[in-house]
C-alpha atoms as a PDB file:
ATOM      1  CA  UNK A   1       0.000   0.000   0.000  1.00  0.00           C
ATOM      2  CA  UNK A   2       1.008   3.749  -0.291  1.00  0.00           C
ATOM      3  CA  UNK A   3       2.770   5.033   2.278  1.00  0.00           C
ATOM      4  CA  UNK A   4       0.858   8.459   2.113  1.00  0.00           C
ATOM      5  CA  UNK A   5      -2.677   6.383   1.632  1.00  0.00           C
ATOM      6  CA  UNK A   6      -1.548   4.015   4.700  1.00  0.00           C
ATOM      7  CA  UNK A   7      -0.883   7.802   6.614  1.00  0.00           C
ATOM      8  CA  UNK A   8      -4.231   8.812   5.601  1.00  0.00           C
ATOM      9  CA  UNK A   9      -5.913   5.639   6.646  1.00  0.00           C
ATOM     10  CA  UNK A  10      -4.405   5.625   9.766  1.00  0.00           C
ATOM     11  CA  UNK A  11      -5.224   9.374  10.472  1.00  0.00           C
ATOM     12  CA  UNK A  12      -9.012   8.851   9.294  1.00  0.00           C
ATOM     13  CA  UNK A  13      -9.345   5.362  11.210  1.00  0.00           C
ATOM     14  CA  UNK A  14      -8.341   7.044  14.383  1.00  0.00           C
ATOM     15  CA  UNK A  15     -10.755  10.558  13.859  1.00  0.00           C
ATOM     16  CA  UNK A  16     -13.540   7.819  13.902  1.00  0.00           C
ATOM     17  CA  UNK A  17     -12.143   5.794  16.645  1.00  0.00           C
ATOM     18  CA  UNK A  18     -12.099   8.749  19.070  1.00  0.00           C
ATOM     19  CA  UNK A  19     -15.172   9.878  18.111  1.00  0.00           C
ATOM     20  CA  UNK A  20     -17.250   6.241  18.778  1.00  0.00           C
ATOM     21  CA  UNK A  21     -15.211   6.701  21.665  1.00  0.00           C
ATOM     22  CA  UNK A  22     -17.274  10.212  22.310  1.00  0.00           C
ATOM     23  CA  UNK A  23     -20.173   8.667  21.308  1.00  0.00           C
ATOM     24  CA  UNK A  24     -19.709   5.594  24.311  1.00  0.00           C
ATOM     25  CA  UNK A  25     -18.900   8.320  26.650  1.00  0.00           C
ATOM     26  CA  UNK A  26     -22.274   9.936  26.201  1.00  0.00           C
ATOM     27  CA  UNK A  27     -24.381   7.773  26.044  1.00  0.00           C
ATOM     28  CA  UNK A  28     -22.058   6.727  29.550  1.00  0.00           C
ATOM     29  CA  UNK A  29     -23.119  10.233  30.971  1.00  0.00           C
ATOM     30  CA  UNK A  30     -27.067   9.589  30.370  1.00  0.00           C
ATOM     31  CA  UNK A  31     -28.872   9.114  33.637  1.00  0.00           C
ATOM     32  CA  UNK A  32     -30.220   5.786  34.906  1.00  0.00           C
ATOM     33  CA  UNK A  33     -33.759   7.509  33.803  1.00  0.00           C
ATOM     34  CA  UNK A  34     -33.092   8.268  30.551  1.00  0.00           C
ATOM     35  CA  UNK A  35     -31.096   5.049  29.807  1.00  0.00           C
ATOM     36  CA  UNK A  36     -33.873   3.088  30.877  1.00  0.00           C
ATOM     37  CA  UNK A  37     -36.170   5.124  28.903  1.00  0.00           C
ATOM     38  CA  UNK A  38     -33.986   4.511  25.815  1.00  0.00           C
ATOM     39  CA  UNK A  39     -33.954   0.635  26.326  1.00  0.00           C
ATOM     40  CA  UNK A  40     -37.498   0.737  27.257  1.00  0.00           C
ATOM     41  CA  UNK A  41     -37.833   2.250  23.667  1.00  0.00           C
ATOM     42  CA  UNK A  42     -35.936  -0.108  21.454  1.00  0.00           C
ATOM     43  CA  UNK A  43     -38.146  -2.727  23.725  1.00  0.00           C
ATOM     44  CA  UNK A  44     -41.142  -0.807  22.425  1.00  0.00           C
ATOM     45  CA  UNK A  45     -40.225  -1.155  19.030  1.00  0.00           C
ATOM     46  CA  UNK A  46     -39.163  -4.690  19.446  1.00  0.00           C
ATOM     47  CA  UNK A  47     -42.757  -5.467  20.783  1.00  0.00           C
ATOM     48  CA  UNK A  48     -44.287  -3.260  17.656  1.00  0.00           C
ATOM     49  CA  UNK A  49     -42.560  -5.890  15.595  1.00  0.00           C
ATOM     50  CA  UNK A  50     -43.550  -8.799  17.384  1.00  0.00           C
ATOM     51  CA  UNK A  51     -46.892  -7.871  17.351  1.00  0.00           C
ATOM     52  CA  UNK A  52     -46.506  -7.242  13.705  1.00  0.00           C
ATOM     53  CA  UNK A  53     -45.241 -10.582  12.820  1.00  0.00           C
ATOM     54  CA  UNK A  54     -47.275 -12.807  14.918  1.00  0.00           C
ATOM     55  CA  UNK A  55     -50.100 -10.860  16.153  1.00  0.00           C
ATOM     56  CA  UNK A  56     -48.827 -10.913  19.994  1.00  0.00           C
ATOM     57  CA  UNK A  57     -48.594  -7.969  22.304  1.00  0.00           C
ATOM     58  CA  UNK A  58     -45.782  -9.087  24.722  1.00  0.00           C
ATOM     59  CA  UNK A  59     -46.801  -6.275  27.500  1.00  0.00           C
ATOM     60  CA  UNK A  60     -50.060  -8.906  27.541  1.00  0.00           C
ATOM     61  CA  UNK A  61     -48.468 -12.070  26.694  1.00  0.00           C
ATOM     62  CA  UNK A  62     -45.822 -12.557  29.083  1.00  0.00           C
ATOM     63  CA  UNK A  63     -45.174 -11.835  32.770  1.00  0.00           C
ATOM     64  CA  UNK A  64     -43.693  -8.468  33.597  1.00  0.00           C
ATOM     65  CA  UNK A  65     -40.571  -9.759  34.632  1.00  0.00           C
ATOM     66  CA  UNK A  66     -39.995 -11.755  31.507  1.00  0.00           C
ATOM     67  CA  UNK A  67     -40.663  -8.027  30.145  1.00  0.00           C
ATOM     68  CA  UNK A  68     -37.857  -6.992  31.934  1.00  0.00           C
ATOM     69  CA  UNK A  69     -35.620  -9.690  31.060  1.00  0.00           C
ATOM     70  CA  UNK A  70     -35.880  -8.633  27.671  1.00  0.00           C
ATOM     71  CA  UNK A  71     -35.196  -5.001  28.132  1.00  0.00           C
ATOM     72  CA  UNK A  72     -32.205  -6.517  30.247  1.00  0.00           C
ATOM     73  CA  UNK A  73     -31.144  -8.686  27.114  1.00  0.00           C
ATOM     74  CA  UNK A  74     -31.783  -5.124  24.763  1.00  0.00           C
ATOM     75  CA  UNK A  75     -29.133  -3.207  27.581  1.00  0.00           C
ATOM     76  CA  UNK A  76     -26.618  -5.838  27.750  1.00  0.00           C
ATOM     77  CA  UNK A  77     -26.660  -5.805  24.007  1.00  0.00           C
ATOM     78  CA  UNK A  78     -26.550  -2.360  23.342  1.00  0.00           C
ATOM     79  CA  UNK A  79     -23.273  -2.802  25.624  1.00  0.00           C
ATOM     80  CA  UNK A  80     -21.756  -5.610  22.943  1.00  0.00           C
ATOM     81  CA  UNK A  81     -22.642  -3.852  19.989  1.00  0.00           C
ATOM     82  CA  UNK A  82     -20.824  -0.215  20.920  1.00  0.00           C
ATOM     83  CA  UNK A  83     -17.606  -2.334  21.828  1.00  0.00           C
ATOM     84  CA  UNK A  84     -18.076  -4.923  18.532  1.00  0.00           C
ATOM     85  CA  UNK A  85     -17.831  -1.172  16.507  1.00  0.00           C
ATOM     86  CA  UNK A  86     -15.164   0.530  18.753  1.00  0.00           C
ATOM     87  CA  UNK A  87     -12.721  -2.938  18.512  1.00  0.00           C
ATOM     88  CA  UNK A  88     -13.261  -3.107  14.795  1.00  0.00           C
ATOM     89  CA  UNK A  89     -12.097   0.603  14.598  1.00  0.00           C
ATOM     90  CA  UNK A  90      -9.052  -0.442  16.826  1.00  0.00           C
ATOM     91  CA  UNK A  91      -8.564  -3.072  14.781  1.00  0.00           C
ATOM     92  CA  UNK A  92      -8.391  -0.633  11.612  1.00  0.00           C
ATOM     93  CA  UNK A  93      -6.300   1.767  12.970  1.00  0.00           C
ATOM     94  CA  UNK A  94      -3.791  -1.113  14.084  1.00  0.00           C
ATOM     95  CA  UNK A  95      -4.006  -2.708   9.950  1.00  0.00           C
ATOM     96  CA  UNK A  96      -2.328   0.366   9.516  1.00  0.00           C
ATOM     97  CA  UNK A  97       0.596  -0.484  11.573  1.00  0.00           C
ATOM     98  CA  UNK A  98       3.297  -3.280  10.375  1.00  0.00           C
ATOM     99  CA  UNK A  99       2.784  -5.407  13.346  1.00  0.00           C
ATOM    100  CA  UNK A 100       1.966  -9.249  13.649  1.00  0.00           C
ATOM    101  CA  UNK A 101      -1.881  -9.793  13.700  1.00  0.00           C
ATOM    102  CA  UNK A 102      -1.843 -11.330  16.914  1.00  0.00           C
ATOM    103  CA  UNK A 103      -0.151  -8.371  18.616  1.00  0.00           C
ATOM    104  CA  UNK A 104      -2.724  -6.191  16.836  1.00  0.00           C
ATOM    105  CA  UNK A 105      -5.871  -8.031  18.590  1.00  0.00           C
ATOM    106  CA  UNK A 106      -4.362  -8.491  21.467  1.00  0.00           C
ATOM    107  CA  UNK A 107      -3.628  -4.451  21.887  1.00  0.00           C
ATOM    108  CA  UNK A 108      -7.465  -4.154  20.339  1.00  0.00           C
ATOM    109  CA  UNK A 109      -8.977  -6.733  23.243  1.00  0.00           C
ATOM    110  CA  UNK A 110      -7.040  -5.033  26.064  1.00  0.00           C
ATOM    111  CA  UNK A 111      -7.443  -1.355  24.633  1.00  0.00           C
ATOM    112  CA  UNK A 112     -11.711  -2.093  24.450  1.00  0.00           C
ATOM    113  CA  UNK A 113     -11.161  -3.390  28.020  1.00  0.00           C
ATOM    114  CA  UNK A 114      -9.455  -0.679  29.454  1.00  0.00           C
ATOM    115  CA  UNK A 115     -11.694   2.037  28.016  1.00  0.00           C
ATOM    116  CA  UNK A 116     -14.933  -0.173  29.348  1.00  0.00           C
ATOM    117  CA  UNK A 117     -13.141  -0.336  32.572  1.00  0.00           C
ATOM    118  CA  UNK A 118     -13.171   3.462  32.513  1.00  0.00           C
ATOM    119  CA  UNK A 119     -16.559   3.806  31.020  1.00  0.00           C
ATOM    120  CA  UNK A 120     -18.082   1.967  34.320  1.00  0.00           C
ATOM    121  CA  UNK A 121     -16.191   3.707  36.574  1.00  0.00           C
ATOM    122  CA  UNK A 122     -16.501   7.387  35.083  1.00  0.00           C
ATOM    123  CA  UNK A 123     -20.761   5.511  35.385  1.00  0.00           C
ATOM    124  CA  UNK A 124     -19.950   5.765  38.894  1.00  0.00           C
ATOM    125  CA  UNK A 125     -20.810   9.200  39.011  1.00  0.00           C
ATOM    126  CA  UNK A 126     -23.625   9.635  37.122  1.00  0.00           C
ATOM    127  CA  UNK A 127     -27.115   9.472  38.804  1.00  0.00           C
ATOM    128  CA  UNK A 128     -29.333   6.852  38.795  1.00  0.00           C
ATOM    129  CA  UNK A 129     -26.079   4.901  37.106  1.00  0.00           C
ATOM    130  CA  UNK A 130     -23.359   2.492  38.868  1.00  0.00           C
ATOM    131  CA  UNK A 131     -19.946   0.860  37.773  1.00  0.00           C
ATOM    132  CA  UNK A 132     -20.633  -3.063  37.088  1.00  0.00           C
ATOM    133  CA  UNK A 133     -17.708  -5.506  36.215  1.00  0.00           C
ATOM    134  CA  UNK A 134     -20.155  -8.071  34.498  1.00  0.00           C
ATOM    135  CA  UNK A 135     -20.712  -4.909  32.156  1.00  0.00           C
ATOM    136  CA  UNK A 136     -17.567  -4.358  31.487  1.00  0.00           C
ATOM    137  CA  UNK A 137     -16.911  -8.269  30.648  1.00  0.00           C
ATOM    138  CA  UNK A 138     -19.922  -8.024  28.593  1.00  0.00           C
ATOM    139  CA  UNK A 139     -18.587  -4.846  26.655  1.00  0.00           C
ATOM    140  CA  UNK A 140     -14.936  -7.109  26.379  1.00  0.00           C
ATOM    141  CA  UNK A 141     -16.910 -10.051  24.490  1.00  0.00           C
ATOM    142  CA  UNK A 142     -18.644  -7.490  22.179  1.00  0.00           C
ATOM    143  CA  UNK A 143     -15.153  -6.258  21.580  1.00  0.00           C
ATOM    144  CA  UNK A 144     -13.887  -9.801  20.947  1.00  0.00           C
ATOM    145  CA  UNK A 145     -16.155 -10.571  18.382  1.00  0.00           C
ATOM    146  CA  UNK A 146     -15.505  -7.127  16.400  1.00  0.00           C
ATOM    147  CA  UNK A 147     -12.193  -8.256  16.341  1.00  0.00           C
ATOM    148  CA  UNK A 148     -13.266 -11.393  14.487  1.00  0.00           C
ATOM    149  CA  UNK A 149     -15.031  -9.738  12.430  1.00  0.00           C
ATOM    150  CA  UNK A 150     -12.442  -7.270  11.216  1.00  0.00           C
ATOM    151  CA  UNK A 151     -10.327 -10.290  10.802  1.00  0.00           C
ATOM    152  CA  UNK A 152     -12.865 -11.689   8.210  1.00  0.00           C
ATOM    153  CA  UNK A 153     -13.578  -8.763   6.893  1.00  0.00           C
ATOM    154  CA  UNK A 154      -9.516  -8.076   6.437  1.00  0.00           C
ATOM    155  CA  UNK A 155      -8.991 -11.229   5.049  1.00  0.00           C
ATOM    156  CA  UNK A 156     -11.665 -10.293   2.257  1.00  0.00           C
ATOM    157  CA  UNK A 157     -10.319  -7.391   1.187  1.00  0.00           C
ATOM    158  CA  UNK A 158      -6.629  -9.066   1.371  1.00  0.00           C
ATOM    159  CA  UNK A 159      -7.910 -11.708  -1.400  1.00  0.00           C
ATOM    160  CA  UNK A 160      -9.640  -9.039  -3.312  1.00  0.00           C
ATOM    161  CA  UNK A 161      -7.021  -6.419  -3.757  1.00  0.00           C
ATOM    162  CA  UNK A 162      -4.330  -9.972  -4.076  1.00  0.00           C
ATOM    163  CA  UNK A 163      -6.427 -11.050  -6.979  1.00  0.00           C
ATOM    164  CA  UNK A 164      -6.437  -7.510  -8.369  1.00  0.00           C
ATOM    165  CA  UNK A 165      -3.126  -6.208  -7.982  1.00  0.00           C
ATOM    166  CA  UNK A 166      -1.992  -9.689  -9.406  1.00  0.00           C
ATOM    167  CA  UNK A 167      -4.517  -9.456 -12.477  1.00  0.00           C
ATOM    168  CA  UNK A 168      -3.079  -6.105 -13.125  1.00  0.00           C
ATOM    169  CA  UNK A 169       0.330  -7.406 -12.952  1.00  0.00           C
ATOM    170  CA  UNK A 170       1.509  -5.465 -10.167  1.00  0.00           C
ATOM    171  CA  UNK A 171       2.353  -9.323  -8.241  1.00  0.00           C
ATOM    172  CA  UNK A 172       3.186 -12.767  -9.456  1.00  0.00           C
ATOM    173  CA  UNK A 173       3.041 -15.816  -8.100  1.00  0.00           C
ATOM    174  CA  UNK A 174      -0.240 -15.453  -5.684  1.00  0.00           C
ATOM    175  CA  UNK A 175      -3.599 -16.783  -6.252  1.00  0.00           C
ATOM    176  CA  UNK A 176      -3.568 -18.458  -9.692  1.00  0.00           C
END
């Protein structure tokens, strides 16, 4: 790759890391009210499309605290899903870098852990909110699959721009 486009993918890669970064620390300074209010939202519209599909209203069909198991199950995924995007844009800042690929997701795993580390205890502090290590394992395992799926998705693009570059001419040898 370029060196200048390698400089410019590593400068652009780590703009959008910090700001998902941002983006986890406020939704990290929302009060317990309004992140309830949020997950009892996206439970909402999970129950519109239940309702859709099969006819059942959930609020009627199940016991309240299997209601709240699900809005548990919507939280605790909202918590894998901002890690599985913030370790995939570790991941592509650390392509970048001419390290070996374990290295690379090892720094991504223990970088996503840190900052969820920080993320419960800066939660510490905000009302209504409290730090919670189980979240912060659960945020590690949503980083841990990001990282496999930056590995697929690298090893994609490897074949792709292999294949090219050698169909071009600019390699020989590789994928015949």
């Amino acid at each position: 790759m370029n060196p200048k486009v390698k400089v410019r993918l590593r400068i652009l890669a780590i703009l959008t890391t910090l700001i998902w970064m941002i983006v986890i620390f406020r939704f990290s300074m929302d009060t317990g009210t309004s992140s309830h209010e949020l997950s009892d939202l996206c439970v909402r519209i999970f129950n519109k499309a239940v309702y859709s599909f099969t006819g059942k209203d959930l609020t009627i069909s199940i016991t309240p605290e299997h209601y709240a198991l699900i809005e548990l199950f919507f939280r605790k995924l909202a918590h894998m899903s901002i890690y599985f995007v913030l370790s995939i844009n570790v991941m592509i800042v650390l392509f970048t870098f001419n390290i070996k690929m374990s290295l690379k997701m090892f720094i991504s795993a223990l970088f996503c852990f840190l900052y969820a580390l920080s993320d419960e205890f800066h939660q510490m502090f905000v009302d209504g909110r409290g730090a919670s290590f189980t979240d912060c394992l659960i945020d590690t395992s949503g980083a841990l699959l990001g990282i496999i799926a930056a590995l697929i998705l690298y090893c994609i693009l490897y074949t792709l721009m292999t294949k090219y570059q050698k169909r071009k001419g600019l390699i020989k040898g590789a994928y015949d």
